[in-house]
Protein backbone atom coordinates (compact mmCIF):
# COMPACT_ATOMS: atom_id res chain seq x y z
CA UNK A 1 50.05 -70.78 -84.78
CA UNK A 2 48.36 -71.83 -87.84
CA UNK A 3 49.02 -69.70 -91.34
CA UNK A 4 46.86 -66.49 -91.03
CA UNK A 5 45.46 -65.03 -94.48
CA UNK A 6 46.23 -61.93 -95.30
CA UNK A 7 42.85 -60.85 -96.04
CA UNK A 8 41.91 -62.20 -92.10
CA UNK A 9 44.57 -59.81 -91.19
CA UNK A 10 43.17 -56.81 -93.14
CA UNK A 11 39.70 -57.06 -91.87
CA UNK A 12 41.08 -57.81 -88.11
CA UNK A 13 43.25 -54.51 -88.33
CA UNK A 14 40.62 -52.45 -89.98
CA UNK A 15 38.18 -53.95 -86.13
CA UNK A 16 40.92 -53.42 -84.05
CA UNK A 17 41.61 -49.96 -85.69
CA UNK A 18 37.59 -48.94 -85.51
CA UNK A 19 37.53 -50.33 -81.55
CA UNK A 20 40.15 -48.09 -81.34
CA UNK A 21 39.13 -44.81 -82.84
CA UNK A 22 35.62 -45.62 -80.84
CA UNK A 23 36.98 -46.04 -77.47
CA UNK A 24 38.69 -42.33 -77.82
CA UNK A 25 35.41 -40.80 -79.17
CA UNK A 26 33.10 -42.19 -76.35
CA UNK A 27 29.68 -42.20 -77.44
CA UNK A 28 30.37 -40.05 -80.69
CA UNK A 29 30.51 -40.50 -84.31
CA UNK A 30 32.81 -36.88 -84.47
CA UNK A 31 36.11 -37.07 -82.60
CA UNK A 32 37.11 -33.81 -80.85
CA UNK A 33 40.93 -32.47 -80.73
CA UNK A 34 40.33 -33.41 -76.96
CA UNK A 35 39.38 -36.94 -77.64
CA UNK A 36 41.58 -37.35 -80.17
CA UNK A 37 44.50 -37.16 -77.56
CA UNK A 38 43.77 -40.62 -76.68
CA UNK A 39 44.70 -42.17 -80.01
CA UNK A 40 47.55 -44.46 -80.53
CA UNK A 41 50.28 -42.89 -82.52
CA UNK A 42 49.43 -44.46 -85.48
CA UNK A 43 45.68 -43.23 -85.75
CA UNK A 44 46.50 -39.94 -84.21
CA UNK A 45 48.91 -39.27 -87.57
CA UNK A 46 45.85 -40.37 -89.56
CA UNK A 47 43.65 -38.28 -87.49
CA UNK A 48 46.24 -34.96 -88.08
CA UNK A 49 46.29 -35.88 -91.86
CA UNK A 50 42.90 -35.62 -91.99
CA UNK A 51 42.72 -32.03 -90.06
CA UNK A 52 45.28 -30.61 -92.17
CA UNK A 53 43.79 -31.21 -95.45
CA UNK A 54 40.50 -29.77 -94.66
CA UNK A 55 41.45 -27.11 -92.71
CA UNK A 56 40.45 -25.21 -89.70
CA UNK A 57 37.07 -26.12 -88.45
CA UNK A 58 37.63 -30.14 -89.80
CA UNK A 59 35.38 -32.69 -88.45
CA UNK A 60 36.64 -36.04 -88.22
CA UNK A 61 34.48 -38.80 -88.23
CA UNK A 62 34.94 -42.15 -86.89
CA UNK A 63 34.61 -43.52 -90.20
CA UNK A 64 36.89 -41.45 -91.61
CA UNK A 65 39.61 -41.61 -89.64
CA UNK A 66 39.58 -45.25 -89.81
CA UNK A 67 38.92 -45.40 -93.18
CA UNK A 68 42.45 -43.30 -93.52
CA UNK A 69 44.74 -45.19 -91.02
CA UNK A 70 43.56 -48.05 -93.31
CA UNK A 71 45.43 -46.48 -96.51
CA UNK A 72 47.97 -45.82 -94.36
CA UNK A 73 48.29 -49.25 -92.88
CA UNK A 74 48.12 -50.82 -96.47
CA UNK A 75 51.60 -48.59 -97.61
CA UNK A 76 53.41 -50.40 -94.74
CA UNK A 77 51.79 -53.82 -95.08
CA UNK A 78 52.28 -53.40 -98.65
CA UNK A 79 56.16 -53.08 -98.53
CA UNK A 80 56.70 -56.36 -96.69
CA UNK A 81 53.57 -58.35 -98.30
CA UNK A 82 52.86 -56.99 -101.77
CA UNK A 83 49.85 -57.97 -103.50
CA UNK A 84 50.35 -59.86 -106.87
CA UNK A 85 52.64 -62.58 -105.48
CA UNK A 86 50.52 -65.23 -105.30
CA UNK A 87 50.52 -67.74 -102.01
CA UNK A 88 53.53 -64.85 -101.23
CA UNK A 89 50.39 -62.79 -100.74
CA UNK A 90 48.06 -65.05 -99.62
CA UNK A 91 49.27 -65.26 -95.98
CA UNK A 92 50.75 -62.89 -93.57
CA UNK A 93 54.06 -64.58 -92.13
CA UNK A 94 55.60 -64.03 -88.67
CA UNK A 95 58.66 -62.48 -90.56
CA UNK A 96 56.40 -59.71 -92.18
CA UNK A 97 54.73 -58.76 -89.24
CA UNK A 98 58.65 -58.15 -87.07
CA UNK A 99 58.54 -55.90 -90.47
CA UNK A 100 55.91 -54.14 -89.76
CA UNK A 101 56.73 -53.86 -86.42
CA UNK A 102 60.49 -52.57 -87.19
CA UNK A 103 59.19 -50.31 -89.79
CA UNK A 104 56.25 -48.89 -87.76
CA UNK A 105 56.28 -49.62 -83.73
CA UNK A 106 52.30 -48.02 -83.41
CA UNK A 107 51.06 -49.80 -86.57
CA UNK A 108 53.18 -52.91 -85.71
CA UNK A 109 51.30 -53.39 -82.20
CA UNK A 110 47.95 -52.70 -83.80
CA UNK A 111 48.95 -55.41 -86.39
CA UNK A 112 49.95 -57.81 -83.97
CA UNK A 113 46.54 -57.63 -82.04
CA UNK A 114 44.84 -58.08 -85.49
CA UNK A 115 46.81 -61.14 -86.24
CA UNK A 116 46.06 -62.89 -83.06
CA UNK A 117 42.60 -61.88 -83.76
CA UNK A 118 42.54 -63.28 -87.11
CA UNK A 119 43.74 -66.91 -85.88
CA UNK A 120 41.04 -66.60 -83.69
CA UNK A 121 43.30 -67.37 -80.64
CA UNK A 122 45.12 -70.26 -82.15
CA UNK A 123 47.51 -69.06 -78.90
CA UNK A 124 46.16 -69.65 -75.48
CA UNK A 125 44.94 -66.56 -73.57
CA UNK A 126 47.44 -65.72 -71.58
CA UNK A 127 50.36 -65.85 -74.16
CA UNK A 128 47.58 -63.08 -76.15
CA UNK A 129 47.80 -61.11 -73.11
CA UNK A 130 51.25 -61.03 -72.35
CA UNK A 131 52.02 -60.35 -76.02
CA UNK A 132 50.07 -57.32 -75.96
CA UNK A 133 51.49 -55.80 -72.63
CA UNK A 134 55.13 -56.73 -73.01
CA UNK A 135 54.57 -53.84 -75.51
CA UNK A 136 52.35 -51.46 -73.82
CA UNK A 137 53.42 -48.57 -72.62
CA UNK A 138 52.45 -47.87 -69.07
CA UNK A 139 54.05 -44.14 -68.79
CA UNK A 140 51.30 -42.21 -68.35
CA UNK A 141 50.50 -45.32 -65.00
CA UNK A 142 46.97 -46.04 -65.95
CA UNK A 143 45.15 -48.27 -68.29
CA UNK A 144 42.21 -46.79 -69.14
CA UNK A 145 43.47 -44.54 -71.93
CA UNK A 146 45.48 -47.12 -73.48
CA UNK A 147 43.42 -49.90 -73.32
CA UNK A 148 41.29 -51.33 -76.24
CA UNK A 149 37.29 -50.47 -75.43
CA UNK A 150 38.55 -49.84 -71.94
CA UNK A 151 36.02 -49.48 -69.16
CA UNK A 152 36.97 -48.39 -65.87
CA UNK A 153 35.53 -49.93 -62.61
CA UNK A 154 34.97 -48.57 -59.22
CA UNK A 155 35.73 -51.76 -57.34
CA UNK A 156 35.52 -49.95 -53.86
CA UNK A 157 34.16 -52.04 -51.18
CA UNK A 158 30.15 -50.64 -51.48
CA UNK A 159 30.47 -49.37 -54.48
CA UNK A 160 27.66 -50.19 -57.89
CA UNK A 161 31.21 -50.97 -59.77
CA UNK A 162 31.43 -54.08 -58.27
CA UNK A 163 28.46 -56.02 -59.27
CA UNK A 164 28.71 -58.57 -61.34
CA UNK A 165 32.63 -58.92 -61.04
CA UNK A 166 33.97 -62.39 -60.28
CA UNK A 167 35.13 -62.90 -56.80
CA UNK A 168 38.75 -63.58 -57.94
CA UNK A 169 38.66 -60.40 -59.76
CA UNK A 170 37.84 -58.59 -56.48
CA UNK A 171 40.25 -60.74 -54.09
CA UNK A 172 42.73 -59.32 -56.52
CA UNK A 173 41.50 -55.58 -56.19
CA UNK A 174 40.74 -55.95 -52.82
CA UNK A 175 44.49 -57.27 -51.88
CA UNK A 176 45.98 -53.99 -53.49
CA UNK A 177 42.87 -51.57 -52.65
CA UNK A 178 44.74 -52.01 -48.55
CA UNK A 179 47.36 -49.61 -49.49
CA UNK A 180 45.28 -47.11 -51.18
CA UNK A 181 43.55 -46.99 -47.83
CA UNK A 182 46.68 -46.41 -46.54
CA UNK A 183 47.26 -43.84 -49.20
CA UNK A 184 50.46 -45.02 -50.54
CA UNK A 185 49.06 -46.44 -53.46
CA UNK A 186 46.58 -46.11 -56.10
CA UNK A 187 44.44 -49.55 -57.39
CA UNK A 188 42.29 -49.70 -60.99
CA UNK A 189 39.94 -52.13 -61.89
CA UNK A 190 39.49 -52.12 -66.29
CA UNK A 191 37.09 -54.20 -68.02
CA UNK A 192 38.80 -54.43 -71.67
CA UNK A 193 39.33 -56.67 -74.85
CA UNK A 194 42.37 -57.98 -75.69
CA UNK A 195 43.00 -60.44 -78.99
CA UNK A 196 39.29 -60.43 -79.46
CA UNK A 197 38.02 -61.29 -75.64
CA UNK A 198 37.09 -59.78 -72.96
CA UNK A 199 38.97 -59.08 -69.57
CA UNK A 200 40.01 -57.68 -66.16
CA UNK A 201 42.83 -55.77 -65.86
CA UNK A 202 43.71 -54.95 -61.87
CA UNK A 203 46.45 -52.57 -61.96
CA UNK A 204 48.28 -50.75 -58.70
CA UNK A 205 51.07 -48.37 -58.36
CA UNK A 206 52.70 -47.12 -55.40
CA UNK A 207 54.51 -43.56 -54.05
CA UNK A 208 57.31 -45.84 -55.20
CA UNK A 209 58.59 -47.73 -57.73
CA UNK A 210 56.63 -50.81 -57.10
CA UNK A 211 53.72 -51.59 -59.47
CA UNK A 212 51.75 -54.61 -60.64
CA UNK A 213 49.16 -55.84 -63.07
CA UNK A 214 46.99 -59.14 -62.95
CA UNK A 215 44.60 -59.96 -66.06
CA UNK A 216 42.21 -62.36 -66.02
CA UNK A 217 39.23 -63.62 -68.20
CA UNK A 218 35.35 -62.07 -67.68
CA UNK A 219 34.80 -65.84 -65.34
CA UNK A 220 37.35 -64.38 -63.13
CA UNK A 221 40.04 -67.09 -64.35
CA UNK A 222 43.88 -65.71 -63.96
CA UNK A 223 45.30 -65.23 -67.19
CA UNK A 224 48.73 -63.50 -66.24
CA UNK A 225 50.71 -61.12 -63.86
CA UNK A 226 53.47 -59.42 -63.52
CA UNK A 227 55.41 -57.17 -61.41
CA UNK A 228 56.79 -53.52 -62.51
CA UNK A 229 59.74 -51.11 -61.35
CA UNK A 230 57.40 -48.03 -62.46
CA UNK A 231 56.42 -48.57 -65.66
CA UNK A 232 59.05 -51.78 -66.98
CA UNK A 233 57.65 -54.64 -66.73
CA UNK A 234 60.33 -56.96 -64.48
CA UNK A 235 58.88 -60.17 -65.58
CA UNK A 236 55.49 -62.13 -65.78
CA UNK A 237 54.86 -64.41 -62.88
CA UNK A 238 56.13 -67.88 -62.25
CA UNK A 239 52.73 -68.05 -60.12
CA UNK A 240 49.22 -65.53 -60.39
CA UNK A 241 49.41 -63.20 -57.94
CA UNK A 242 53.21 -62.77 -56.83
CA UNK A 243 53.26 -59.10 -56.80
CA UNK A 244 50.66 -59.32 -53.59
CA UNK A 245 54.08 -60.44 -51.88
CA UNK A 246 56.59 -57.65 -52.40
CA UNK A 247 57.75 -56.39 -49.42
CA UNK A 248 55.65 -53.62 -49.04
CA UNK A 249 52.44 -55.11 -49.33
CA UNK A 250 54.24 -57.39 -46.86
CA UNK A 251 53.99 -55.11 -44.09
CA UNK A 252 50.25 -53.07 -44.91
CA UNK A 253 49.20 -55.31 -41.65
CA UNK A 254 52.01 -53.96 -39.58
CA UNK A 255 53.62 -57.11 -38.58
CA UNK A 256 55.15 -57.70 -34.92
CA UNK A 257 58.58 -57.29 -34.74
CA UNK A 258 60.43 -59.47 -32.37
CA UNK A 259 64.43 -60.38 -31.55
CA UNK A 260 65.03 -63.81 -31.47
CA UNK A 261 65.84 -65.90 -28.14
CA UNK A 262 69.03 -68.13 -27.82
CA UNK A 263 67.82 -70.28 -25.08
CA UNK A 264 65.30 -73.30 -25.18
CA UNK A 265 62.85 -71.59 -22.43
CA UNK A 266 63.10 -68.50 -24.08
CA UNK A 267 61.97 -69.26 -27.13
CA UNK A 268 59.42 -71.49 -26.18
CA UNK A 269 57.94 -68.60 -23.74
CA UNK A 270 57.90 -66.04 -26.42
CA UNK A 271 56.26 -68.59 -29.16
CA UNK A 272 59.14 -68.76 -31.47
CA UNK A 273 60.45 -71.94 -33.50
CA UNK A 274 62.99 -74.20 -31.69
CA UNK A 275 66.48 -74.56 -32.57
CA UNK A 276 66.44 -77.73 -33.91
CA UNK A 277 63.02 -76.65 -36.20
CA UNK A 278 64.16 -78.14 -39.48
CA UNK A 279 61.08 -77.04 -41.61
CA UNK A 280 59.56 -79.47 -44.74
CA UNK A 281 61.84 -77.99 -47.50
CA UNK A 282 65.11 -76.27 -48.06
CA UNK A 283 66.87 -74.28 -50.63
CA UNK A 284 70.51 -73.95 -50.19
CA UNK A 285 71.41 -73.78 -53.56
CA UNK A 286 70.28 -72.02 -56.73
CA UNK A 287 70.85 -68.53 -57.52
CA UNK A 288 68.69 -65.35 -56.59
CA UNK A 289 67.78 -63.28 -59.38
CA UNK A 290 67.55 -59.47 -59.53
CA UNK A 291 67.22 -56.76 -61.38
CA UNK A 292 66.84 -52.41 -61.02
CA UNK A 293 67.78 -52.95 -57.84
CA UNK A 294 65.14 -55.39 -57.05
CA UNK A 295 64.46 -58.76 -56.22
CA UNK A 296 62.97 -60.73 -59.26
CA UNK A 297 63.10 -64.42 -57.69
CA UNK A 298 64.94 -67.09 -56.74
CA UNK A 299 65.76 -70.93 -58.38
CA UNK A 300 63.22 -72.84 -56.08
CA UNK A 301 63.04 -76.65 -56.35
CA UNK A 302 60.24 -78.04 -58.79
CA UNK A 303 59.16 -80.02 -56.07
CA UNK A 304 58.08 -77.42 -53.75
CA UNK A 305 54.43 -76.36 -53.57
CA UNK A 306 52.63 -73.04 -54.49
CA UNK A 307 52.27 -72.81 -51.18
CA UNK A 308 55.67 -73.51 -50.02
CA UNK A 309 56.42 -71.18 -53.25
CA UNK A 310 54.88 -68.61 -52.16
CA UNK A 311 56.02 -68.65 -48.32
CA UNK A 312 59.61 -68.70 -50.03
CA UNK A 313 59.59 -65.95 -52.18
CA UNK A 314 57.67 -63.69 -49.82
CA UNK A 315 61.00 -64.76 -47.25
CA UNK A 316 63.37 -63.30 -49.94
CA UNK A 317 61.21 -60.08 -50.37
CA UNK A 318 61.99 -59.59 -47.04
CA UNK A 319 65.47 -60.42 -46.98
CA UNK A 320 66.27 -58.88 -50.10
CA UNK A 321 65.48 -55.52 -48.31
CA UNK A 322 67.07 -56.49 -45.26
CA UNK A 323 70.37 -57.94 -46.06
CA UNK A 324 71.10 -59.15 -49.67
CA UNK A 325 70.15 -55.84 -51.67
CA UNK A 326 73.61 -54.74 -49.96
CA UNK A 327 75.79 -57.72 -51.52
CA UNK A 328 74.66 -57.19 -55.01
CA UNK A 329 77.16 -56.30 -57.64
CA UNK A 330 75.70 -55.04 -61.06
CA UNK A 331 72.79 -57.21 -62.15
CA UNK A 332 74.51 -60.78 -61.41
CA UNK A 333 72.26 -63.01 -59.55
CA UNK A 334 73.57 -63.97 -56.30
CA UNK A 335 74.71 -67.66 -55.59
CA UNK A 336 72.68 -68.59 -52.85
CA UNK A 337 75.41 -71.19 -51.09
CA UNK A 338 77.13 -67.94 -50.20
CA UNK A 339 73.91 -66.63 -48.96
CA UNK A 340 72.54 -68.87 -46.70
CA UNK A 341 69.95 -71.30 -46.99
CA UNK A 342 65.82 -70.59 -45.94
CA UNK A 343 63.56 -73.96 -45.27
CA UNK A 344 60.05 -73.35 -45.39
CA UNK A 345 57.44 -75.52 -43.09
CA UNK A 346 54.67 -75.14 -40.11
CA UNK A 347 54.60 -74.52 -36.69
CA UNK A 348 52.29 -74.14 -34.34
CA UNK A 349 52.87 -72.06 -31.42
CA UNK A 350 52.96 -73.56 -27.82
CA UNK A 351 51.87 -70.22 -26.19
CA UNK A 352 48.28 -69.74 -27.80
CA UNK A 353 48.36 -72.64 -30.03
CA UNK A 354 48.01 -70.57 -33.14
CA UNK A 355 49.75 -72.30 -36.04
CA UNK A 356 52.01 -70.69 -38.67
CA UNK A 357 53.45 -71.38 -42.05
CA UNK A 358 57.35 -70.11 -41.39
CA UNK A 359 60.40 -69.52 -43.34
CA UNK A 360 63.17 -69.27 -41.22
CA UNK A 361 66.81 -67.70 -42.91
CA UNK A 362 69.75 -69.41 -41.78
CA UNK A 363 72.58 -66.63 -43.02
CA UNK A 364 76.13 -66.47 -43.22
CA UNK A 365 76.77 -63.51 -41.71
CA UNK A 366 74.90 -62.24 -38.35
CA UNK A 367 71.47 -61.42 -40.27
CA UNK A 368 69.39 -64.46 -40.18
CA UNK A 369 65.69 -64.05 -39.87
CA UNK A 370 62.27 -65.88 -39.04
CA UNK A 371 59.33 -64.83 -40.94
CA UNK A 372 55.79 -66.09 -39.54
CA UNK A 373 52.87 -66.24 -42.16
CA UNK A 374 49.05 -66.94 -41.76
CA UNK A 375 46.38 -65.97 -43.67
CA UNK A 376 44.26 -62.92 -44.33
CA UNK A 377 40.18 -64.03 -44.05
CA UNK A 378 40.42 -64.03 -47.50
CA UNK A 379 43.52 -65.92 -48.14
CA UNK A 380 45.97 -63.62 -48.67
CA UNK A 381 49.24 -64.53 -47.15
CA UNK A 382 49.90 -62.37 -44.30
CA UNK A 383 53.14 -61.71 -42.24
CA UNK A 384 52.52 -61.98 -38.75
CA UNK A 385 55.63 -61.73 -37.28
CA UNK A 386 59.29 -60.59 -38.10
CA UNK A 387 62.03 -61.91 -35.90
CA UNK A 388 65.59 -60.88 -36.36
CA UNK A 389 68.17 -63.18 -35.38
CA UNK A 390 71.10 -61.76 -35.62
């Protein structure tokens, strides 16, 4: 990222610190102790500061409060980047702002937004957006408190909220919005700006532990996702949209569950794959990666496509919960030679002639498994059937 003046800084912070204050207050130039609550640490201190000295009965004005998280911003700044050193002074380095951050965690995040801002996104989008959430804090498990000029949506299907809203935005709602029908789970839509654009934040969480966010830009273009256990995140997405696959959103269209046949005419009278069904890929090596108990992913081949990337890791969802979850010890990843080994291709079923995209687990114990995928009408990988071949 190019050098970033300090002055650039210093007027980004003093936006990001007004968008702030503004987004509590609503539509008023007066916070209330009520609105107030909303503030980030840092301009809540400000905002007590300010109530203290003047008493019982103090108003605090937008302006004001701003105008004091400023002074206050400007002591810690000050400490790490003090004025009167020349081209010292001139530019706010990388090292200053860990400073700030060290010195001040609240002030340090509101820093780092402003110095993004002030290099007017000399880093791409998505690196903006995954700076700013790797520190959010997601505790309270919803976004529109925390957000900057946060806007909630009601993205129900027939509801005003979703006019205007790219389709992608909405596949994305719409692929979480399943379980809340099912009541296990509870989807937001945000409209928000983050390092000085605007964007969609879909954001689910379940009667679990299983959450997951997916940001993209106001054009509906996927900027980043990740998946959560509750409110850490567990990492941000080798591919958009790999939290639609854990296991429980796996089985929302309650999936057929079927033993496996060992004979020839069995299987082909029930629809399932052959013996001999070799698939297009393989992965019999690599390791599988977890962590808090869950699967993260596994060490796919580069070669493999997002399609055959996404059949595969929806496979280890499911087997992760079926078998390998019990062979875990602490958080090493598992070597996947003394697994098994999954290949990943089509089939198409003699039966009905419905074709599938499969991923069939060879184990090394007694608990190999087919999985049969199609597709939702809108795309969304499906499980159709489970068979269990043990």
């Amino acid at each position: 990222m190019a050098s970033i003046k300090t002055v650039d800084a210093h007027s980004a912070l003093r936006t990001v610190l007004r968008e702030r204050t503004q987004a509590a207050a609503g539509n008023n130039t007066v916070l209330s102790k009520e609105e107030s609550a909303r503030l980030d640490p840092f301009l809540r201190k400000a905002e007590q500061e300010l109530r203290a000295e003047a008493g019982k009965g103090a108003r605090v004005s937008v302006d004001k409060l701003v105008d004091r998280a400023m002074l206050n911003a400007d002591k810690v700044w000050n400490q790490f980047n003090p004025p009167g050193k020349g081209a010292d002074s001139t530019f706010l380095s990388q090292d200053e702002l860990k400073q700030v951050e060290r010195a001040d965690p609240s002030l340090g995040e509101l820093s780092r937004l402003a110095y993004l801002r002030a290099g007017k996104s000399g880093q791409d989008a998505a690196t903006v957006v995954r700076g700013f959430f790797d520190r959010f804090d997601f505790t309270d498990r919803a976004l529109r408190t925390n957000l900057p000029g946060s806007v909630r949506l009601d993205a129900r299907p027939g509801m005003a909220g979703r006019q205007g809203v790219p389709t992608e935005v909405l596949k994305g709602f719409d692929a979480f919005y399943r379980a809340e029908e099912q009541d296990w789970a509870t989807v937001s839509l945000n409209k928000a700006k983050l390092g000085g654009q605007d964007i969609y934040a879909v954001y689910v969480t379940t009667d679990g532990d299983d959450s997951a966010l997916e940001v993209y830009t106001t054009a509906g273009k996927p900027l980043a996702s990740a998946r959560l256990n509750a409110d850490k995140i567990l990492e941000w997405d080798s591919f958009f949209g790999r939290g639609r696959l854990d296991a429980s959103f796996l089985q929302i269209d309650n999936p057929q569950i079927t033993e496996g046949y060992s004979e020839p005419a069995e299987r082909a009278a029930a629809g399932q794959i052959p013996a001999e069904w070799r698939g297009d890929v393989k992965v019999d090596s690599g390791r599988i990666h977890h962590a808090m108990g869950m699967f993260v992913n596994a060490d796919l081949p580069a070669a493999f496509t997002l399609e055959q990337r996404q059949v595969a890791t929806a496979a280890f969802e499911l087997i992760w919960d079926h078998v390998l979850t019990h062979r875990r010890e602490g958080d090493a990843p598992l070597d996947m030679a003394r697994q098994g080994s999954l290949q990943v291709g089509t089939f198409t079923r003699p039966t009905d002639g419905k074709s599938f995209l499969v991923a069939n687990w060879n184990d090394i114990d007694d608990a190999s498994h087919t999985f049969y995928f199609d597709r939702h009408p809108d795309g969304l990988l499906r499980l159709a059937v489970n068979q269990s071949n043990g």
